[in-house]
Protein backbone atom coordinates (compact mmCIF):
# COMPACT_ATOMS: atom_id res chain seq x y z
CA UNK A 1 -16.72 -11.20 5.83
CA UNK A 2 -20.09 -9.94 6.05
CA UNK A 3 -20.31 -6.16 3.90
CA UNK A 4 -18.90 -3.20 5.88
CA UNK A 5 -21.15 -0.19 7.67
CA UNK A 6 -21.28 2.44 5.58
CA UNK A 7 -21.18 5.83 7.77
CA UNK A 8 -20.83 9.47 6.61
CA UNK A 9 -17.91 12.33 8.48
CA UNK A 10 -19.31 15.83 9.12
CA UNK A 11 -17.97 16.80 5.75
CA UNK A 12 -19.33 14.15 3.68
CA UNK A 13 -16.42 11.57 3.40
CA UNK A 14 -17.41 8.24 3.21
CA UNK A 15 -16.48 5.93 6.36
CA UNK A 16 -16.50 2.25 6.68
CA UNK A 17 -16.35 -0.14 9.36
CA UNK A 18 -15.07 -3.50 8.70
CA UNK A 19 -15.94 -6.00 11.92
CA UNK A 20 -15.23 -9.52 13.00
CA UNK A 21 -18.00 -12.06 13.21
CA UNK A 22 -20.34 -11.49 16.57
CA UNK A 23 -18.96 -7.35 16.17
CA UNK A 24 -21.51 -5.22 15.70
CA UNK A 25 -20.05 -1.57 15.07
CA UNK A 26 -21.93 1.61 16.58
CA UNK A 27 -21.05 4.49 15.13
CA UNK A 28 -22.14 8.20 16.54
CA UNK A 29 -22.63 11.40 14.55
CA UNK A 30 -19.69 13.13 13.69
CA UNK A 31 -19.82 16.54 15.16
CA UNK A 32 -16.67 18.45 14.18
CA UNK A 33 -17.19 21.47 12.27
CA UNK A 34 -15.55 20.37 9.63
CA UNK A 35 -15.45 22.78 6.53
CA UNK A 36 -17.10 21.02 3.22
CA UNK A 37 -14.40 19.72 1.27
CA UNK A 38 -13.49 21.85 -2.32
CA UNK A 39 -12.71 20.86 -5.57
CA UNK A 40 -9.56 21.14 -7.55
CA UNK A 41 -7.46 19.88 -4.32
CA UNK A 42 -4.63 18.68 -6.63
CA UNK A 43 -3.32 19.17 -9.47
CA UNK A 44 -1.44 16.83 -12.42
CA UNK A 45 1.80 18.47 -14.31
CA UNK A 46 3.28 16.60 -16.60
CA UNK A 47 7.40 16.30 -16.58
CA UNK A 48 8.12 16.74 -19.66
CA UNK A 49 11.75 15.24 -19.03
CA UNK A 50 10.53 11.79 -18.11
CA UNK A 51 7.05 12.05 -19.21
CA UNK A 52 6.01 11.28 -15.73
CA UNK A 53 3.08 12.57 -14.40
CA UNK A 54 3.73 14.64 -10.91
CA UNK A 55 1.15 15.43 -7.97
CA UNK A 56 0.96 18.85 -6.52
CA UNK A 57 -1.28 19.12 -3.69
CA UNK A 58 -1.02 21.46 -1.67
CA UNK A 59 -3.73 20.81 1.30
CA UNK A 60 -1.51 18.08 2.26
CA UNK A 61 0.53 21.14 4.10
CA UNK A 62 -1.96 21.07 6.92
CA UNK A 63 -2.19 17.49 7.42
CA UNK A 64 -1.84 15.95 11.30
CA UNK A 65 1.92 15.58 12.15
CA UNK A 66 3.07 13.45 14.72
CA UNK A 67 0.46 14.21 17.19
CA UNK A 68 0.47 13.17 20.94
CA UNK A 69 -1.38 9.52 21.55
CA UNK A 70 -4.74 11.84 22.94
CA UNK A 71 -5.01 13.93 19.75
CA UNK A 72 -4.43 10.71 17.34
CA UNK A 73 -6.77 11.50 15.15
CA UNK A 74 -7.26 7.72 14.09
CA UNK A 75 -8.08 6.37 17.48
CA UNK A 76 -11.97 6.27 17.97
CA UNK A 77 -14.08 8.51 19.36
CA UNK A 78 -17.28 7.53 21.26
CA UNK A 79 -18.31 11.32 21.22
CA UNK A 80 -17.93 12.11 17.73
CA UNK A 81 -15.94 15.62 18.62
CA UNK A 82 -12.56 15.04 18.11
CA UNK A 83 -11.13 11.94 15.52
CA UNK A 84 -12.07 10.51 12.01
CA UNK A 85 -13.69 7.42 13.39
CA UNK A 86 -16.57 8.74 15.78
CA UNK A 87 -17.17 5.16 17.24
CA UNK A 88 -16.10 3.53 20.86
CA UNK A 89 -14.15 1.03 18.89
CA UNK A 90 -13.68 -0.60 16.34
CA UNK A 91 -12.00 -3.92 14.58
CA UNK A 92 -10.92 -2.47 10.89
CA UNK A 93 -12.28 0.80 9.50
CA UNK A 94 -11.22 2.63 6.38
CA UNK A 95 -12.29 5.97 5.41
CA UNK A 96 -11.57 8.55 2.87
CA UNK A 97 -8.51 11.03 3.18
CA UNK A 98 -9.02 14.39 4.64
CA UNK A 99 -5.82 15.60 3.04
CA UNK A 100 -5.79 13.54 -0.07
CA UNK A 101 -2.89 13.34 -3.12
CA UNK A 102 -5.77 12.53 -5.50
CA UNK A 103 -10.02 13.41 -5.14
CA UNK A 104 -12.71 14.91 -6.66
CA UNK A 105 -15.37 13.58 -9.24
CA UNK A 106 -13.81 11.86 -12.49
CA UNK A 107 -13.20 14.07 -14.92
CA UNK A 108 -11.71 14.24 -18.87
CA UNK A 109 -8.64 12.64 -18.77
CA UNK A 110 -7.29 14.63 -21.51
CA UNK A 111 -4.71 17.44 -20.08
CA UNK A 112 -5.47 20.81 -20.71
CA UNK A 113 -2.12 23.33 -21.88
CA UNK A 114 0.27 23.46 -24.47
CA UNK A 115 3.33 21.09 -25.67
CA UNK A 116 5.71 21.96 -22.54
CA UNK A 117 3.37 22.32 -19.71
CA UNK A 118 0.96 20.34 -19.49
CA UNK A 119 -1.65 19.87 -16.83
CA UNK A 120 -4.95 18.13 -15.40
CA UNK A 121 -7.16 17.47 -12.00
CA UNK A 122 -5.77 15.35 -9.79
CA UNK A 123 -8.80 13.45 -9.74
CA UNK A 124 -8.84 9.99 -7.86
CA UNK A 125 -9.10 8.70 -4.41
CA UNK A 126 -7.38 8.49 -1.49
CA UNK A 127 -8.86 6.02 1.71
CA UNK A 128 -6.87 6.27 4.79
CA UNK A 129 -7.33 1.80 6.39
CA UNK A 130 -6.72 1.55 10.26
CA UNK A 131 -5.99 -1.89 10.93
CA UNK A 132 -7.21 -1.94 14.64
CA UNK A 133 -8.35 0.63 17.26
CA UNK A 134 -5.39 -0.24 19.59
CA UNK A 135 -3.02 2.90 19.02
CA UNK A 136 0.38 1.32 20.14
CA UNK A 137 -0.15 -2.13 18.11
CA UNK A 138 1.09 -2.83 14.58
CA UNK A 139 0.18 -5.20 11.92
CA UNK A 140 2.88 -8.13 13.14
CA UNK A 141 0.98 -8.15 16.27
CA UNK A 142 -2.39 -9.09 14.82
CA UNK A 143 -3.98 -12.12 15.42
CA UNK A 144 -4.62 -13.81 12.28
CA UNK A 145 -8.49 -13.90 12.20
CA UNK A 146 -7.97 -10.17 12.45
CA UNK A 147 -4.60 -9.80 9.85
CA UNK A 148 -7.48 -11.32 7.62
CA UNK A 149 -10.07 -8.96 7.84
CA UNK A 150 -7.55 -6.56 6.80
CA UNK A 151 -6.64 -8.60 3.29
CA UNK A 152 -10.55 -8.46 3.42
CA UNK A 153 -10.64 -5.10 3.48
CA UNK A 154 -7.98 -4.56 1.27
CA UNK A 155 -9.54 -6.87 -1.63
CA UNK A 156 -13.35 -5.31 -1.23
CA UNK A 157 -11.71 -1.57 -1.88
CA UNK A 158 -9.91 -2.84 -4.78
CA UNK A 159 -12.83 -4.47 -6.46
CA UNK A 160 -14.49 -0.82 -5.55
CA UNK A 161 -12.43 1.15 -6.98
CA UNK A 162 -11.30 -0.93 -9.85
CA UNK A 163 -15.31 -0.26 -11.20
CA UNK A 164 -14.59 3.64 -10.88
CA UNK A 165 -14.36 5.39 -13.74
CA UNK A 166 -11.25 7.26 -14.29
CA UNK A 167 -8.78 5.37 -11.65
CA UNK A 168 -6.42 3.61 -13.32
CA UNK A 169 -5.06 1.66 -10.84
CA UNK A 170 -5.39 0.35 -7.22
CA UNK A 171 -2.73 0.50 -5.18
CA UNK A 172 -2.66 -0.68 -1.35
CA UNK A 173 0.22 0.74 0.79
CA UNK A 174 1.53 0.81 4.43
CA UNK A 175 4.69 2.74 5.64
CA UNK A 176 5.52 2.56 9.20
CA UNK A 177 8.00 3.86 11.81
CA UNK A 178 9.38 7.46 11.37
CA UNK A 179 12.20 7.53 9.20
CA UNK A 180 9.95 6.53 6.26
CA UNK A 181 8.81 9.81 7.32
CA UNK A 182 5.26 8.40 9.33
CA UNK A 183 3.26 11.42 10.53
CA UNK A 184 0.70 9.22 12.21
CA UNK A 185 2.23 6.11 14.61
CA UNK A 186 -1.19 4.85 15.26
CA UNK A 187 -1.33 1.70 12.76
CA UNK A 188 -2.73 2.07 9.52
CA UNK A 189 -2.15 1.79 5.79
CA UNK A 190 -3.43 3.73 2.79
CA UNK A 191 -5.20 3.06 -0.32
CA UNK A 192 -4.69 5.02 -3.41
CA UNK A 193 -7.05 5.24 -6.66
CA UNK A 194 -4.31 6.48 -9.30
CA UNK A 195 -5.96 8.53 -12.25
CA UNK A 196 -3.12 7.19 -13.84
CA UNK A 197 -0.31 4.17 -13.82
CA UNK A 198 2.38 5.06 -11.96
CA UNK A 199 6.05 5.10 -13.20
CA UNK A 200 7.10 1.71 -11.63
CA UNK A 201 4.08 -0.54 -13.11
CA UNK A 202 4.77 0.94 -16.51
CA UNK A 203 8.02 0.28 -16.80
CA UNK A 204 6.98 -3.36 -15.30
CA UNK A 205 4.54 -3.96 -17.29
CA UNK A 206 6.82 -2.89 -20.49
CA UNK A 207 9.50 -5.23 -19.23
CA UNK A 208 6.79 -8.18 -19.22
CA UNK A 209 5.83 -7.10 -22.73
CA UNK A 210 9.50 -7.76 -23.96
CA UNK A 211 10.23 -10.42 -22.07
CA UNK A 212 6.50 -12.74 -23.95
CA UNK A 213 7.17 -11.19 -26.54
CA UNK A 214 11.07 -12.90 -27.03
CA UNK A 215 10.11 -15.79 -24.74
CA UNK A 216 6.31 -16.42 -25.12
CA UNK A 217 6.11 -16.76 -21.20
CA UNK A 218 4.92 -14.58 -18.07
CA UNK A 219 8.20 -12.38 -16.89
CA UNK A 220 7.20 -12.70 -12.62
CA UNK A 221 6.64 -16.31 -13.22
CA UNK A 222 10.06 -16.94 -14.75
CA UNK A 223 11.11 -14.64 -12.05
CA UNK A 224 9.26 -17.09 -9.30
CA UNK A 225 10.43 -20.49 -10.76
CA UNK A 226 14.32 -19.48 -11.43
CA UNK A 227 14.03 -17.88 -7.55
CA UNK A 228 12.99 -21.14 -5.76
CA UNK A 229 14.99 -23.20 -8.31
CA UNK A 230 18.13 -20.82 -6.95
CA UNK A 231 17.00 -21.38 -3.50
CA UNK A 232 19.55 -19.05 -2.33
CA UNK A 233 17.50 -16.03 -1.65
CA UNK A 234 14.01 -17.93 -0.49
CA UNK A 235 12.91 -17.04 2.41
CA UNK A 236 9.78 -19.14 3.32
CA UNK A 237 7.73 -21.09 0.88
CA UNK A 238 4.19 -22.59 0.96
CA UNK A 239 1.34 -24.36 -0.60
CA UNK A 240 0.07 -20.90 -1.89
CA UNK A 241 3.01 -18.24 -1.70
CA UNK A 242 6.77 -17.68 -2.04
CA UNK A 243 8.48 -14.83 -0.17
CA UNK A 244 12.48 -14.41 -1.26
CA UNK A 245 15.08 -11.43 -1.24
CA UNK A 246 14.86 -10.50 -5.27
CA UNK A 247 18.13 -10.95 -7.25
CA UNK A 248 19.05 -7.35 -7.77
CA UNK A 249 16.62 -5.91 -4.52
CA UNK A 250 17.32 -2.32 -4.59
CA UNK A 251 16.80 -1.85 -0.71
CA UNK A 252 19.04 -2.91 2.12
CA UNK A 253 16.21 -5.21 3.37
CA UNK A 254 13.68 -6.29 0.69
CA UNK A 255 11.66 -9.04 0.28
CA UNK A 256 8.73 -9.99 -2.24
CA UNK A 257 5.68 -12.14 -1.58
CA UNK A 258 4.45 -13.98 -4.64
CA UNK A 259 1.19 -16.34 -5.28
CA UNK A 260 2.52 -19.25 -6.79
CA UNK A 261 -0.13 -19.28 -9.33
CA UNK A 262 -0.63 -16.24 -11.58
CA UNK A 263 -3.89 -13.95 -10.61
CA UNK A 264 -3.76 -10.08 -11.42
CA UNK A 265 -5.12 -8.82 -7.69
CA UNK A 266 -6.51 -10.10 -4.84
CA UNK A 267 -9.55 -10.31 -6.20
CA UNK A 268 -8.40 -13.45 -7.74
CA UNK A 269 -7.48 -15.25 -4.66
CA UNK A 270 -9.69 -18.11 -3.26
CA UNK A 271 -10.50 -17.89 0.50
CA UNK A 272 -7.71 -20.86 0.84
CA UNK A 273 -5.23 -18.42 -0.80
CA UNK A 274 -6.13 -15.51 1.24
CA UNK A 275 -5.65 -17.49 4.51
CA UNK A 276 -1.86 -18.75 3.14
CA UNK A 277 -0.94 -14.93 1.64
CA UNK A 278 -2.50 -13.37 5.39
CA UNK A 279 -0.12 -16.07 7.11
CA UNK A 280 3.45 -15.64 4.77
CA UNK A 281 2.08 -11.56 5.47
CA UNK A 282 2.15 -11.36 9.08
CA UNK A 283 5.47 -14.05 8.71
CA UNK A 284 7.53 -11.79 6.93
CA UNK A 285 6.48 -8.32 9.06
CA UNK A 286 7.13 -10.73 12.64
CA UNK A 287 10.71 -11.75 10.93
CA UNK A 288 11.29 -7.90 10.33
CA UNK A 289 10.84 -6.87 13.98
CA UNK A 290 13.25 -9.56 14.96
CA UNK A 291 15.72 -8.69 12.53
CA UNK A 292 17.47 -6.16 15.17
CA UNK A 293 16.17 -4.87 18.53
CA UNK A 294 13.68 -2.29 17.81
CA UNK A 295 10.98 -2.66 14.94
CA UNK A 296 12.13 -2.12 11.20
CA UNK A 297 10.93 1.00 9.37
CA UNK A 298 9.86 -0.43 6.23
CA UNK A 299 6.98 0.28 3.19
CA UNK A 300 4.62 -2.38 1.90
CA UNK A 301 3.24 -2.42 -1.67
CA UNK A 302 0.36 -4.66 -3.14
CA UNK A 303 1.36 -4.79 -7.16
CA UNK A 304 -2.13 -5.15 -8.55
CA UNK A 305 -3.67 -5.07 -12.05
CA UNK A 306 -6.88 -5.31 -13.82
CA UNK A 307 -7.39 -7.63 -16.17
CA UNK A 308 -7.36 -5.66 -19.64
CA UNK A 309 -5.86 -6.09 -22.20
CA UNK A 310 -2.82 -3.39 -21.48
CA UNK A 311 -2.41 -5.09 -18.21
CA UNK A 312 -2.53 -8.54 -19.01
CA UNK A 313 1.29 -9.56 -17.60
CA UNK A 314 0.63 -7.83 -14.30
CA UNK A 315 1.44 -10.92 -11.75
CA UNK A 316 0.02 -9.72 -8.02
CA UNK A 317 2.75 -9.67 -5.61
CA UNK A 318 3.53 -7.66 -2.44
CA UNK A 319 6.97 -5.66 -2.28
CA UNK A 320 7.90 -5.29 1.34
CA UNK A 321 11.29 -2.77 1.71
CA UNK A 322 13.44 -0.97 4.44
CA UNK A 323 16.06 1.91 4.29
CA UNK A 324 17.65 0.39 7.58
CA UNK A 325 21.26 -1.19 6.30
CA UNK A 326 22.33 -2.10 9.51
CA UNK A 327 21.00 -1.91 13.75
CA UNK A 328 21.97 1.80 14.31
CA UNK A 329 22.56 3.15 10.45
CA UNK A 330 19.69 3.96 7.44
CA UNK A 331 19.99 3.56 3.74
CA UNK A 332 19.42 7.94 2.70
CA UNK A 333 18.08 7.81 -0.96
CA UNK A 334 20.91 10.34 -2.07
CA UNK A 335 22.10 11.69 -4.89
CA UNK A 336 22.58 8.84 -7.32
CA UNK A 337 19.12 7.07 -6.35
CA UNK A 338 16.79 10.72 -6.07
CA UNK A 339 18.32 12.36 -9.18
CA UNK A 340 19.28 9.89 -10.79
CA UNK A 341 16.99 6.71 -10.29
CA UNK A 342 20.37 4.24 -10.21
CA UNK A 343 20.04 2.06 -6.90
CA UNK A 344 23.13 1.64 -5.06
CA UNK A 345 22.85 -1.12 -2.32
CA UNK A 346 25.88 -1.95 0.78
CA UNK A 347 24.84 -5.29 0.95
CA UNK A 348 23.81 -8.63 -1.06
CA UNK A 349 20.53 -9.84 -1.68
CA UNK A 350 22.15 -13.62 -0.52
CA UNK A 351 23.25 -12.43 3.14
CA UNK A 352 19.91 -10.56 3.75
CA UNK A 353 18.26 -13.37 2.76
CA UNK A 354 19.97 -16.09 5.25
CA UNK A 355 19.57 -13.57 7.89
CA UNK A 356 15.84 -13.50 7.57
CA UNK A 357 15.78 -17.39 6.77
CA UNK A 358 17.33 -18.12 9.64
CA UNK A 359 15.73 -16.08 12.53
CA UNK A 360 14.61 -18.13 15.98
């Protein structure tokens, strides 16, 4: 992959094109009157019942919601007047949020307010990643060349913004169809820049501390080996990577994509590696939509970590979930999983597993 185009939006937001080999992208001035963006978007509070950090960000109010295929504001623009990519096309682009969770220059980490409220700038960074120009496409119907050039894309923002200052972790995302609750349907993922780790890699990463700590050995490794020993819930297994149904999966479909050597990111993976993880990718997503007869909602997550010294267990692997339980019924997080955190599933990891194992 050759380095992307670097282009600017009419309100200063970074924009980058990402093209295949013999693509040459040719971008046009962005001519929306955008207004310049502020600071102090959003806001950190700190729950001082978990200790969890929460995001309040308000400007996410007037984000785009489920606009009709002409007014997709992803799909390019050879006149620069109306999207965020003012281009005629384009192969992979990714460009920073207009309505982000997290932005705004680093600043002291250290919250400002007393014992029980507690608060701080929701600095960060938000990148919105379109995977291709064609609006009614996904990322199962890729060609692989291209699936690649995402994973490209995807590993050249991480090593970005894992030099920032202030971001604490990088964390690549997709959901898709619309009772994740999509509010754009034209293909594309997001990329996050936490100013701080997120709930779910701490208590990982704690659970990896105890587990070396009694053992003396990686916890997602012991996970991988005692998973393809079992066999039960493995779904497809290469050279490279190992995608199974995880023992106690907390979502009606769920499966997990591990490297079957340890790295921390994606960084870490050879061009070899990269090739097998973009092939098990696009595998997995093409067994989803034929799991029942219209696509599967579902979210993707890319666990990555840095290499310090706080971070040392993190294992890269990708967490790929659904709420649909069956054809024609969806998995509601409720009261017992929203208030509560305690995952209740309807069916067993074993079952979901064959049925993905054994699709034509």
């Amino acid at each position: 992959m050759t380095a992307p185009t670097t282009w600017r939006l009419a309100d200063g937001r970074e924009l980058l094109f990402f093209s295949l080999p013999g693509h040459t992208p040719a971008p046009v001035a962005d001519r929306r009157p955008l207004p310049q963006r502020e600071p102090g978007q959003s806001q950190l509070r700190l729950d001082r019942q978990t200790g969890r950090w929460v995001t309040i960000a308000p400007g996410r109010q007037d984000r785009t919601h489920l606009p009709d295929v002409a007014d997709c504001p992803l799909c390019p623009d050879p006149s620069g007047l109306t999207t965020e990519v003012p281009a005629a096309d384009y192969d992979v682009v990714v460009f920073e949020n207009r309505f982000p969770s997290f932005a705004g220059a680093t600043v002291d980490p250290r919250a400002a307010g007393d014992d029980l409220f507690v608060s701080a700038a929701g600095s960060g960074r938000c990148e919105m990643i379109c995977f291709a120009s064609n609006h009614f496409g996904s990322f199962a119907d890729l060609e692989h060349f291209h699936a690649r050039l995402v994973v490209d894309a995807w590993r050249h923002r991480s090593a970005n913004l894992m030099t920032r200052p202030g971001i604490a972790q990088v964390f690549c995302f997709e959901n898709r169809g619309e009772e994740i609750g999509v509010t754009l349907t034209h293909p594309h993922g997001q990329i996050y820049g936490y100013p701080f780790i997120p709930p779910r890699t701490v208590e990982m990463l704690r659970q990896a501390d105890l587990h070396r700590k009694a053992h003396g050995r990686n916890l997602f490794a012991d996970i991988l080996a005692y998973e393809v020993s079992d066999g039960r819930r493995v779904i497809a297994r290469t050279e490279f990577f190992t995608a199974f149904v995880p023992f106690a999966a907390r979502w009606p479909v769920e499966v997990h994509i591990y490297p079957n050597r340890f790295v921390s990111n994606l960084i870490e993976l050879d061009d070899a590696e990269l090739d097998d993880f973009t092939r098990m990718y696009l595998d997995i997503l093409q067994r989803f939509d034929r799991l029942y007869s219209a696509p599967l909602p579902y979210m993707s997550a890319l666990h990555q970590y840095t290499d310090s010294q706080a971070q040392r267990d993190g294992y890269f692997h990708v967490e790929l979930m659904s709420i649909r339980r069956t054809a024609t019924k969806v998995k509601y997080l409720a009261a017992s999983e929203s208030a509560m955190d305690a995952f209740i599933s309807d069916v067993t990891p074993e079952s979901v597993a064959a049925r993905l194992r054994d699709l034509p």
